[in-house]
C-alpha atoms as a PDB file:
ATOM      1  CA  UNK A   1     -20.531  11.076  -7.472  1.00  0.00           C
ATOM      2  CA  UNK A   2     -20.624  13.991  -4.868  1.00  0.00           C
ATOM      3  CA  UNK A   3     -22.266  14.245  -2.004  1.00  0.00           C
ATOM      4  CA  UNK A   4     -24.780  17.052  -0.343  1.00  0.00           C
ATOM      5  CA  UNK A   5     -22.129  19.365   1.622  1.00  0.00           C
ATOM      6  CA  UNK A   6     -23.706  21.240   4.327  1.00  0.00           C
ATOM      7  CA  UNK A   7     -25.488  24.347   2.588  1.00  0.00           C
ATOM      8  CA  UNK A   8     -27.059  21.535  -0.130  1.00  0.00           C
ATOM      9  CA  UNK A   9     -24.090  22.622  -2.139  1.00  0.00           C
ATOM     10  CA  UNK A  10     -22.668  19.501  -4.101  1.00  0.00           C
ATOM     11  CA  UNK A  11     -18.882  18.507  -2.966  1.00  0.00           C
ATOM     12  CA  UNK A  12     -16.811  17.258  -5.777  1.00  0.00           C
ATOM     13  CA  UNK A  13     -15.529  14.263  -5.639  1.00  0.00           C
ATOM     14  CA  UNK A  14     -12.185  13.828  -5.968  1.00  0.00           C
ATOM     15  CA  UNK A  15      -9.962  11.409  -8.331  1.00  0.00           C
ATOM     16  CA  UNK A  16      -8.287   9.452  -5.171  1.00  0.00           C
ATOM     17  CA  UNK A  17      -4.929  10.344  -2.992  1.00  0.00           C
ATOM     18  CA  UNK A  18      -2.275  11.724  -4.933  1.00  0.00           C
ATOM     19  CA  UNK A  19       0.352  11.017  -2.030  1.00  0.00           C
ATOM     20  CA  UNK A  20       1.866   9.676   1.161  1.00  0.00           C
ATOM     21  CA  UNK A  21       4.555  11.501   2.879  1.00  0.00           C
ATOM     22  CA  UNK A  22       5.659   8.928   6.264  1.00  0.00           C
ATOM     23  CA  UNK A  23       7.599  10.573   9.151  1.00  0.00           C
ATOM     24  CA  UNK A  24      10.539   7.904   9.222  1.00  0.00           C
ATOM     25  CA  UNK A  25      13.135   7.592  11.781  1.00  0.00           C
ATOM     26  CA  UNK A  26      16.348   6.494   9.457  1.00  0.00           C
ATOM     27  CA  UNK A  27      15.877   7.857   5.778  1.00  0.00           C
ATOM     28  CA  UNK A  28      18.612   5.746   4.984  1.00  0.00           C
ATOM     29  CA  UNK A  29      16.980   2.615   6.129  1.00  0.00           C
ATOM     30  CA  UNK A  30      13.702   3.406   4.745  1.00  0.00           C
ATOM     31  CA  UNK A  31      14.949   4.403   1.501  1.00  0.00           C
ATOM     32  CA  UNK A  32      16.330   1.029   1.309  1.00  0.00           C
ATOM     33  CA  UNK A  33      13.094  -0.415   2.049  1.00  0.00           C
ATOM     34  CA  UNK A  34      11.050   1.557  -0.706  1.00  0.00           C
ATOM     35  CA  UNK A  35      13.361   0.996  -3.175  1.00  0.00           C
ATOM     36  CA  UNK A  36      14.809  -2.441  -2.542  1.00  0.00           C
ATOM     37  CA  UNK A  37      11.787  -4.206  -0.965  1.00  0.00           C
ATOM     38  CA  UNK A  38       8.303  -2.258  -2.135  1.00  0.00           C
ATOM     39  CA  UNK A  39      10.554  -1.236  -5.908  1.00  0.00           C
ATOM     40  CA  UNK A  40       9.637   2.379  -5.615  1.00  0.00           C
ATOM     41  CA  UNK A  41      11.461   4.692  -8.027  1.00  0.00           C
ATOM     42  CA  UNK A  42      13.547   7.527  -6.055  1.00  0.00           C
ATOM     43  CA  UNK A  43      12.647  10.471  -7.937  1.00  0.00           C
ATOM     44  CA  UNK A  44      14.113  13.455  -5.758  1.00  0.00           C
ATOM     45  CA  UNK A  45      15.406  14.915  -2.832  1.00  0.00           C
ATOM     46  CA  UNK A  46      13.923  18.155  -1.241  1.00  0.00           C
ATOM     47  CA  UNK A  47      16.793  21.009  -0.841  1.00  0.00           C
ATOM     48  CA  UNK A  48      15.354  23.890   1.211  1.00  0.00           C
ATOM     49  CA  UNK A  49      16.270  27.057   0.592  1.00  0.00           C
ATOM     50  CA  UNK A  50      18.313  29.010   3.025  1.00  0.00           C
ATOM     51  CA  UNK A  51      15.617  30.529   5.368  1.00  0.00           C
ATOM     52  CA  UNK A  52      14.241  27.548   6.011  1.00  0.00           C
ATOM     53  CA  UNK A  53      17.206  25.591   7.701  1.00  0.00           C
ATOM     54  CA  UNK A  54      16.851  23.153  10.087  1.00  0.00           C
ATOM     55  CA  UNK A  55      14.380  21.393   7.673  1.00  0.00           C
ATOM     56  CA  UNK A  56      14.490  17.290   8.167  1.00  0.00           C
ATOM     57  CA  UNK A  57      15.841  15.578   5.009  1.00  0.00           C
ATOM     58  CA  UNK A  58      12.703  14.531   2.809  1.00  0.00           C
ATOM     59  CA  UNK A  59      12.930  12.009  -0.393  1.00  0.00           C
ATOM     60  CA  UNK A  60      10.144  11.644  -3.237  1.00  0.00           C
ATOM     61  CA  UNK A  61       9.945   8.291  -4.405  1.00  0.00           C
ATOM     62  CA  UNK A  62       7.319   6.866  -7.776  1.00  0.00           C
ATOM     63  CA  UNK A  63       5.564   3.921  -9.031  1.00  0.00           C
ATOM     64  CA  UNK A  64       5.997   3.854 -12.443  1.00  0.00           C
ATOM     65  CA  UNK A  65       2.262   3.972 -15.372  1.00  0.00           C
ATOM     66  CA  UNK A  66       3.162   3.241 -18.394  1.00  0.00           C
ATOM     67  CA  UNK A  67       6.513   3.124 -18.139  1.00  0.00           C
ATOM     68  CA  UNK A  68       6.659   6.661 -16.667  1.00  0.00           C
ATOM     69  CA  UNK A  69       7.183   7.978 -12.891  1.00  0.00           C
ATOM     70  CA  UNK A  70       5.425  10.697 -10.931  1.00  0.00           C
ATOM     71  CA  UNK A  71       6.554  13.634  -9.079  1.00  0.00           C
ATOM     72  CA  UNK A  72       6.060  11.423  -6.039  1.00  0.00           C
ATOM     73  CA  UNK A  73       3.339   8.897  -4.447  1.00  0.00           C
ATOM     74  CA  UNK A  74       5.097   8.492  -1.269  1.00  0.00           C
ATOM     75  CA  UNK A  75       7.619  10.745   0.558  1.00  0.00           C
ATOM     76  CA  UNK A  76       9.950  10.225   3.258  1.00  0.00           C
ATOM     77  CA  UNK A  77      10.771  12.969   6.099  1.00  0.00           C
ATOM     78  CA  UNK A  78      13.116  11.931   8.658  1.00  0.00           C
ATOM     79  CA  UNK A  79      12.601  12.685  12.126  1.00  0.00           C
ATOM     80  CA  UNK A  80      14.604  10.582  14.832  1.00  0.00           C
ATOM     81  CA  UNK A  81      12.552  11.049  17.891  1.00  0.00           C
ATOM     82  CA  UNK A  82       9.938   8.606  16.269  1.00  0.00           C
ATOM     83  CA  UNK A  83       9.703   5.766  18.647  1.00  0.00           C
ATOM     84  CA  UNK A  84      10.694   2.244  17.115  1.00  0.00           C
ATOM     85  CA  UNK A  85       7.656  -0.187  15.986  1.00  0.00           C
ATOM     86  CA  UNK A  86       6.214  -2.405  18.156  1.00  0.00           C
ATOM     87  CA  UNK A  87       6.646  -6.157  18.556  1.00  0.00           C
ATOM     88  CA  UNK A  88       4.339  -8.255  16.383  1.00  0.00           C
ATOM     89  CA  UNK A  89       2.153  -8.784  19.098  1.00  0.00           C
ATOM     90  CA  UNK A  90       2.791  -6.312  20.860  1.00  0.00           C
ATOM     91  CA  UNK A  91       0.758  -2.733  21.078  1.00  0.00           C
ATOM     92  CA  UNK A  92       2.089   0.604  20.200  1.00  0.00           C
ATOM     93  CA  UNK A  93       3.300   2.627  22.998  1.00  0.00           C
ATOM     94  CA  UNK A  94       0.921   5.339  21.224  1.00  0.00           C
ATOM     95  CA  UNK A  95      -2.210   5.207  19.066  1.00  0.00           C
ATOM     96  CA  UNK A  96      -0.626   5.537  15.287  1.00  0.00           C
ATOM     97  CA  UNK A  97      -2.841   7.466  13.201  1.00  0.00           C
ATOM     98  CA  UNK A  98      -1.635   5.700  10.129  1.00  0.00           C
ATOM     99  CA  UNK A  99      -3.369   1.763   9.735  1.00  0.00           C
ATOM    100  CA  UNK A 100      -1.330   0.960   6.096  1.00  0.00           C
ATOM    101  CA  UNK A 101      -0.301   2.094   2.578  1.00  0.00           C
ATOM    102  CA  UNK A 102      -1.717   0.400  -0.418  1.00  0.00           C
ATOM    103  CA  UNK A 103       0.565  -0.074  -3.414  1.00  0.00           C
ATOM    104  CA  UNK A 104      -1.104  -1.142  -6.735  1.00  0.00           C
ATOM    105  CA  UNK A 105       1.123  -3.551  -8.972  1.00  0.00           C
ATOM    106  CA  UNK A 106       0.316  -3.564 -12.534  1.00  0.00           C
ATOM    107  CA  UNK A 107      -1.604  -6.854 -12.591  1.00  0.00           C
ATOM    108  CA  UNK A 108      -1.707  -9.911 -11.794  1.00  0.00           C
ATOM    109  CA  UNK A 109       1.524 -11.084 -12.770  1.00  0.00           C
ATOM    110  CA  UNK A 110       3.569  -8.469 -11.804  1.00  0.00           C
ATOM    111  CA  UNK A 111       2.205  -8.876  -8.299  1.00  0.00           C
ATOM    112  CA  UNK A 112       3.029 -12.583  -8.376  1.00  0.00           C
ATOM    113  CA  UNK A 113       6.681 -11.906  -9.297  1.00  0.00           C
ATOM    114  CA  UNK A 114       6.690  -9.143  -6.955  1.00  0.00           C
ATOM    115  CA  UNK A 115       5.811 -12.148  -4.207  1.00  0.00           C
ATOM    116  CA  UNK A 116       8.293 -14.380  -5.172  1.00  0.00           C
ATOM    117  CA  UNK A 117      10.986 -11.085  -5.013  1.00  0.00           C
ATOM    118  CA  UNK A 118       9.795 -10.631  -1.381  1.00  0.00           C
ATOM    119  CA  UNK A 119      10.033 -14.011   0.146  1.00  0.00           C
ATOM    120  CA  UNK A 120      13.335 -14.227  -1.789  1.00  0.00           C
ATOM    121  CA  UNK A 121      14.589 -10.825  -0.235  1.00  0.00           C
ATOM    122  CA  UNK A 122      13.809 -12.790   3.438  1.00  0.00           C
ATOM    123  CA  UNK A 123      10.479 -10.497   3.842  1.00  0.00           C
ATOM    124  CA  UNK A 124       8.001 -11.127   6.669  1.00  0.00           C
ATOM    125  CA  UNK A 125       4.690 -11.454   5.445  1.00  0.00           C
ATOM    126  CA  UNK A 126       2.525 -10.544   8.250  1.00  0.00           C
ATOM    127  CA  UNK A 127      -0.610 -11.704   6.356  1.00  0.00           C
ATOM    128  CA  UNK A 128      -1.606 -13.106   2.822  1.00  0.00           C
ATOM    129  CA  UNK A 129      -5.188 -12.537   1.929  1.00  0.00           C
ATOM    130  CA  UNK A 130      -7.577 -12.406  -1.044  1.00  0.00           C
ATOM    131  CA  UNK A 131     -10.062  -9.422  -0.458  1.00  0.00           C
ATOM    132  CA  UNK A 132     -13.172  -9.610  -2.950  1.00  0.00           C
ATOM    133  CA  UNK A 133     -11.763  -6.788  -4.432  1.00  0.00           C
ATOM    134  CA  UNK A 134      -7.916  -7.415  -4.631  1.00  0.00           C
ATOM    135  CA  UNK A 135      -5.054 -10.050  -3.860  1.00  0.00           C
ATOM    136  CA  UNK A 136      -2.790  -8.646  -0.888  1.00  0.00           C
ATOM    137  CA  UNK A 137       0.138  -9.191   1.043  1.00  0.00           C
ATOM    138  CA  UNK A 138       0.920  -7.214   3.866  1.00  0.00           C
ATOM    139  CA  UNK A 139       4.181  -6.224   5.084  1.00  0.00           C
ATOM    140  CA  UNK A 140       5.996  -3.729   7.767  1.00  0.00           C
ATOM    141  CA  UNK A 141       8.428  -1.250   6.442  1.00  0.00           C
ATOM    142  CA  UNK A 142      11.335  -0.347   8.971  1.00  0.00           C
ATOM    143  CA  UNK A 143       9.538   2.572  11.144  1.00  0.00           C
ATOM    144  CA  UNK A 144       6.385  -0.103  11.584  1.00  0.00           C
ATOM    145  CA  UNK A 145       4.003   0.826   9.373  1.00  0.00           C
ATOM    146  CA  UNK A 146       1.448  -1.428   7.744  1.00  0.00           C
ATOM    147  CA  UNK A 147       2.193  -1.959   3.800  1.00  0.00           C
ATOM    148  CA  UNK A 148       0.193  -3.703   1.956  1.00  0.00           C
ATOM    149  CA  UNK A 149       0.889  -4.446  -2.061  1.00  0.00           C
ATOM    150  CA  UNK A 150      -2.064  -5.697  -3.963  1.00  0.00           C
ATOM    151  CA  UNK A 151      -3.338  -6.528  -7.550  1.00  0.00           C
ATOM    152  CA  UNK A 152      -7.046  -5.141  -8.256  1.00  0.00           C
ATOM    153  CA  UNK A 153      -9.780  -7.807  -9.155  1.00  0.00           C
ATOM    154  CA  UNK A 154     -11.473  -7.139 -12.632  1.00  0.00           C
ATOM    155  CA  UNK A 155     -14.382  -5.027 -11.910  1.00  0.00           C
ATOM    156  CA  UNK A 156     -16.695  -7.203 -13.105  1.00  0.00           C
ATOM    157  CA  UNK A 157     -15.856  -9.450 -10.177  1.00  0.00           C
ATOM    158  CA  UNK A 158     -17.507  -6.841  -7.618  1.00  0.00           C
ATOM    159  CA  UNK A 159     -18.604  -3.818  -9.206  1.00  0.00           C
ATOM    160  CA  UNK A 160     -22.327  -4.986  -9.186  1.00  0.00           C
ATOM    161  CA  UNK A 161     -22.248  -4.942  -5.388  1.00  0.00           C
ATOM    162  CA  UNK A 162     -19.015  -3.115  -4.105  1.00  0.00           C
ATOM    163  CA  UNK A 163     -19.841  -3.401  -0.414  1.00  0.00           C
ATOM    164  CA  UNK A 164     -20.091  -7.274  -0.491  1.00  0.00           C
ATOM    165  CA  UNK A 165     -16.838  -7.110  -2.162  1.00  0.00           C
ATOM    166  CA  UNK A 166     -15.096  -4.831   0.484  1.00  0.00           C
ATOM    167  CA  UNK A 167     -16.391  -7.343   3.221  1.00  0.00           C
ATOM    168  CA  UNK A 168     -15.260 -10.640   1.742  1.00  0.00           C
ATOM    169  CA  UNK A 169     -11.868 -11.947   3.188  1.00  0.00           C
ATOM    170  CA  UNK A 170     -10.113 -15.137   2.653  1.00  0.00           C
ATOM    171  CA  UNK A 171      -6.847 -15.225   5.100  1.00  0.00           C
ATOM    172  CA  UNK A 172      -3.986 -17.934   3.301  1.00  0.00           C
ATOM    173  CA  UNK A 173      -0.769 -18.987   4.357  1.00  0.00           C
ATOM    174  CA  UNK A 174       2.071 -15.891   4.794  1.00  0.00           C
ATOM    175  CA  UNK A 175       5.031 -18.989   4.170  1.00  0.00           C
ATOM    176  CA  UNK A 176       6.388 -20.880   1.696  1.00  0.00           C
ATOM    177  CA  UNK A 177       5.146 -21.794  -1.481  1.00  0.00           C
ATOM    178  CA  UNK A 178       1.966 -21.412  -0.629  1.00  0.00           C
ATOM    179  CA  UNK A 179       2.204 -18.014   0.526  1.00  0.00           C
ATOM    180  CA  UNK A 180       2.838 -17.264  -3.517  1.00  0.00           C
ATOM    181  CA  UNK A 181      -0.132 -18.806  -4.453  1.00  0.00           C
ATOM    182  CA  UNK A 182      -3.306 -17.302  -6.667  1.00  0.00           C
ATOM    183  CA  UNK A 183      -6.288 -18.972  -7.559  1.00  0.00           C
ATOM    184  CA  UNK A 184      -7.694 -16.068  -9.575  1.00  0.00           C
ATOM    185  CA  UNK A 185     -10.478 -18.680 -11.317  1.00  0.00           C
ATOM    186  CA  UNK A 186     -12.016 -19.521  -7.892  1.00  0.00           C
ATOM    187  CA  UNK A 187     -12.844 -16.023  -6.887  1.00  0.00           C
ATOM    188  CA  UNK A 188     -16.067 -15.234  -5.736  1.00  0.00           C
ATOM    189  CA  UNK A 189     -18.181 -12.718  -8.518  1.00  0.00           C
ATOM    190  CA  UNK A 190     -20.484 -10.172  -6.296  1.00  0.00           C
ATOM    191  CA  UNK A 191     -24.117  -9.315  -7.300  1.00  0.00           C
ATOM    192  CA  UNK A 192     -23.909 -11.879  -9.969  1.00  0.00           C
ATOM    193  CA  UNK A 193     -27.315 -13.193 -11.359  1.00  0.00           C
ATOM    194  CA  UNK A 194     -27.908 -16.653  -9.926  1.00  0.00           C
ATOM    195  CA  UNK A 195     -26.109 -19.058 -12.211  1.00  0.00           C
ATOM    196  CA  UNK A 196     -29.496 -20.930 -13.780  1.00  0.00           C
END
């Protein structure tokens, strides 16, 4: 579905974002975090050519579909002048033009295991919420920015009235076992006929 660019011309739609790259402050330290804590794959390391040294070091780093990685869905360029995060309740000392990154596991399961792996790693969650449209956790990666790693809903759950879906929230506990809970059965269905 495009819409009416100026002109009346039709814009095309595109298929979604291909890619993050994050300005990081330690690539060591965030590497560690992609890998280790999110499970990224690191799939390469830019080497610029001659003419165009300085360049900052940069990493590429994949999910995996199908059992197969990308060329990259998030990239890391270090540059050590970034200031460090904020407190948790504190604000940053500048607006951040980046809110979060979403990363999609598999499915349900794999984002329940991938729950368990985080608490067990000693990960903050800084909130735990069922969305009418997926089942999220948010975390903060080393440099402060928002990550959040979800499983999507089955369409039919929202897809008959997306916006209704987008604005339900249901915030749950971010500790203990709790934190690591699903109920997947109790989930609200969107645009559903009235049950008679």
């Amino acid at each position: 579905m495009g819409k009416r660019a100026s002109g009346g011309r039709k814009a095309p739609t595109p298929r979604g974002v291909n890619h993050v790259v994050l300005n990081v402050r330690d690539i060591e330290e965030s590497h560690r975090f992609w890998t280790e804590v999110v499970g990224l794959k690191h799939v390469g390391t830019f080497r610029p050519p001659p003419e165009m040294e300085p360049f900052p070091k940069m990493r590429f780093y994949s999910g995996e579909r199908d059992g197969k990685v990308t060329h990259h869905d998030v990239a890391l360029m270090e540059l050590s002048d970034i200031p460090p995060p904020a407190g948790a309740n504190e604000a940053p000392e500048r607006p951040l033009a980046l809110n979060h990154i979403a990363i999609a596991m598999a499915d349900r399961e794999a984002w329940l295991e991938k729950l368990a792996d985080l608490q067990a790693q000693g990960v903050k969650f800084d909130m735990r919420v069922n969305h009418g449209v997926s089942h999220s956790v948010y975390i903060s990666d080393p440099n402060g920015y928002g990550v959040e790693i979800l499983y999507e809903l089955p369409r039919v759950l929202w897809e008959n009235d997306i916006e209704a879906g987008l604005n339900y929230l249901e915030i749950l506990p971010t500790e203990g076992e709790a934190a690591l809970q699903d109920d997947l059965e109790s989930a609200p269905r969107f645009g559903a006929p009235a049950a008679e």
